[in-house]
Protein backbone atom coordinates (compact mmCIF):
# COMPACT_ATOMS: atom_id res chain seq x y z
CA UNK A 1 0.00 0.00 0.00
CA UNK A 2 1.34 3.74 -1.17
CA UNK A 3 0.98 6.63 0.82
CA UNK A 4 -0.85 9.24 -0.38
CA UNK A 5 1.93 12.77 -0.57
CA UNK A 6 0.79 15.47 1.34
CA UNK A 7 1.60 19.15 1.11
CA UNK A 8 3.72 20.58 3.87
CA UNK A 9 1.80 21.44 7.48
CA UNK A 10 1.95 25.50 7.48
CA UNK A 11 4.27 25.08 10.91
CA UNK A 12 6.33 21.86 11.51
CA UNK A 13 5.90 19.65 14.18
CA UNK A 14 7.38 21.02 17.14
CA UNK A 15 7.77 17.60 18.83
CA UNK A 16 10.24 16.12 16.03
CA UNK A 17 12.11 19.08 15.64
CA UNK A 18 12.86 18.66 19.45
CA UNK A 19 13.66 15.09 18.74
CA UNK A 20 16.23 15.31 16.20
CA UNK A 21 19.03 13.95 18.12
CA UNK A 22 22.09 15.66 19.32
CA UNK A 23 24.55 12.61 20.07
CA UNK A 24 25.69 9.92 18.37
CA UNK A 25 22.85 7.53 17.77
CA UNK A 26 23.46 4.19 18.19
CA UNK A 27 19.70 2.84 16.78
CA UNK A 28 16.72 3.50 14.62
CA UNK A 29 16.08 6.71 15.26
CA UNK A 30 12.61 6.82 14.33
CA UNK A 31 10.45 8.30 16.99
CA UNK A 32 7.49 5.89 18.22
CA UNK A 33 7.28 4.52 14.90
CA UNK A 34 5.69 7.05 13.61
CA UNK A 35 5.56 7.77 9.64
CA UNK A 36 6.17 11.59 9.04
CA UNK A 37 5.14 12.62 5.56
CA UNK A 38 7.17 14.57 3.32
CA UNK A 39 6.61 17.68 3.73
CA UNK A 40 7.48 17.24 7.62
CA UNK A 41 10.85 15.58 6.78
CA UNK A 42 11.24 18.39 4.15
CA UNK A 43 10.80 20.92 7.30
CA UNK A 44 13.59 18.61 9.34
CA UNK A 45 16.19 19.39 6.89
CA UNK A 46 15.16 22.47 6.79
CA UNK A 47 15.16 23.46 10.28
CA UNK A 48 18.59 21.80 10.38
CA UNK A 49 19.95 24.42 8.06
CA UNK A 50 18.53 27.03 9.30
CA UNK A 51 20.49 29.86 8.71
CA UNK A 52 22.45 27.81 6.05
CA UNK A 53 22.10 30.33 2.27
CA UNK A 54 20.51 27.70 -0.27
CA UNK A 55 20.23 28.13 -3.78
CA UNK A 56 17.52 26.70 -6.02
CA UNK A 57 19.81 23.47 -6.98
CA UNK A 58 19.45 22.97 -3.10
CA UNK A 59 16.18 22.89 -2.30
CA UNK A 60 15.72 20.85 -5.48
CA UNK A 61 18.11 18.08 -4.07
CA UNK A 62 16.28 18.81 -0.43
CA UNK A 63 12.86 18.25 -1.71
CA UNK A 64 13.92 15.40 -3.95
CA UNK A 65 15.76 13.82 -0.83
CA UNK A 66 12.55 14.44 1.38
CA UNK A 67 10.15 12.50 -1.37
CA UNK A 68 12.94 9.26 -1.05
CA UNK A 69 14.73 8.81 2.18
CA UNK A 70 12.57 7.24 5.13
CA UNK A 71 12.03 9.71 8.46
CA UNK A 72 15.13 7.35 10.14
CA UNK A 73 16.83 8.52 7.37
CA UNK A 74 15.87 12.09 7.39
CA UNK A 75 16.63 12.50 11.58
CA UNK A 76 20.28 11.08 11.17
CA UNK A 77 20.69 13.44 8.60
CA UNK A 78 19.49 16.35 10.37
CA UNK A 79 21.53 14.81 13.72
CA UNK A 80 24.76 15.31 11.81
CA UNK A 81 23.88 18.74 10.75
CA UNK A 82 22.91 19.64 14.10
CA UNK A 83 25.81 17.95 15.75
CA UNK A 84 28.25 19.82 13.37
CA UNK A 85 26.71 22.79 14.30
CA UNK A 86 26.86 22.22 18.33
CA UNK A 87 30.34 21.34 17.95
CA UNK A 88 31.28 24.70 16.78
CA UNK A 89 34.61 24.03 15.48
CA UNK A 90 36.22 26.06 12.17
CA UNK A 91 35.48 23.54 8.93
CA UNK A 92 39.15 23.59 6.95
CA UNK A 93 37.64 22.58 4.19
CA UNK A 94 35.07 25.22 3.69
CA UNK A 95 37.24 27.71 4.20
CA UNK A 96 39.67 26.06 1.89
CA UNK A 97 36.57 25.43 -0.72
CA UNK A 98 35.54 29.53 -0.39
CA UNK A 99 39.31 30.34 -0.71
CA UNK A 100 38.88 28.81 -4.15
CA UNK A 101 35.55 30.38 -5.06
CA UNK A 102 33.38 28.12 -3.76
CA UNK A 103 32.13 24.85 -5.79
């Protein structure tokens, strides 16, 4: 049985955004077994990168990767983003990458 694609919710779901976790995850992290449709696990990555400037090639990729990947999928991804982010430590490669004009 398919599941029917719905639109994005007009605000995401506070609950998983809370969720997304910040260590290393050693299971599943799917919370309660819940299915999240896409447009939810659209608003993870999202969320994630807040404050991240996208272009229209990324939110292509974004959406595309929020139709295909499952929600465990979708809340690792979003863990290592956040992670990263908590961590707080200068990326050598990025600057090295903007030294060069960016890819």
């Amino acid at each position: 049985m398919f599941h029917q694609w719905t639109d994005p919710p007009d605000e995401p779901t506070t609950s998983l955004l809370a969720q997304i976790p910040t260590g290393p995850i050693d299971h599943d992290p799917i919370i309660g077994g819940t299915y999240v449709a896409r447009g939810e696990r659209l608003r993870l990555l999202l969320e994630a990168l807040d404050d991240v400037e996208l272009g229209a090639y990324d939110h292509r990729l974004l959406e595309h990767y929020a139709h295909v990947w499952d929600t465990s999928t979708v809340l690792t991804i979003a863990s290592w983003i956040r992670r990263a982010r908590l961590a707080g430590e200068p990326d050598p490669y990025r600057e090295r990458v903007a030294g060069e004009g960016g890819r």
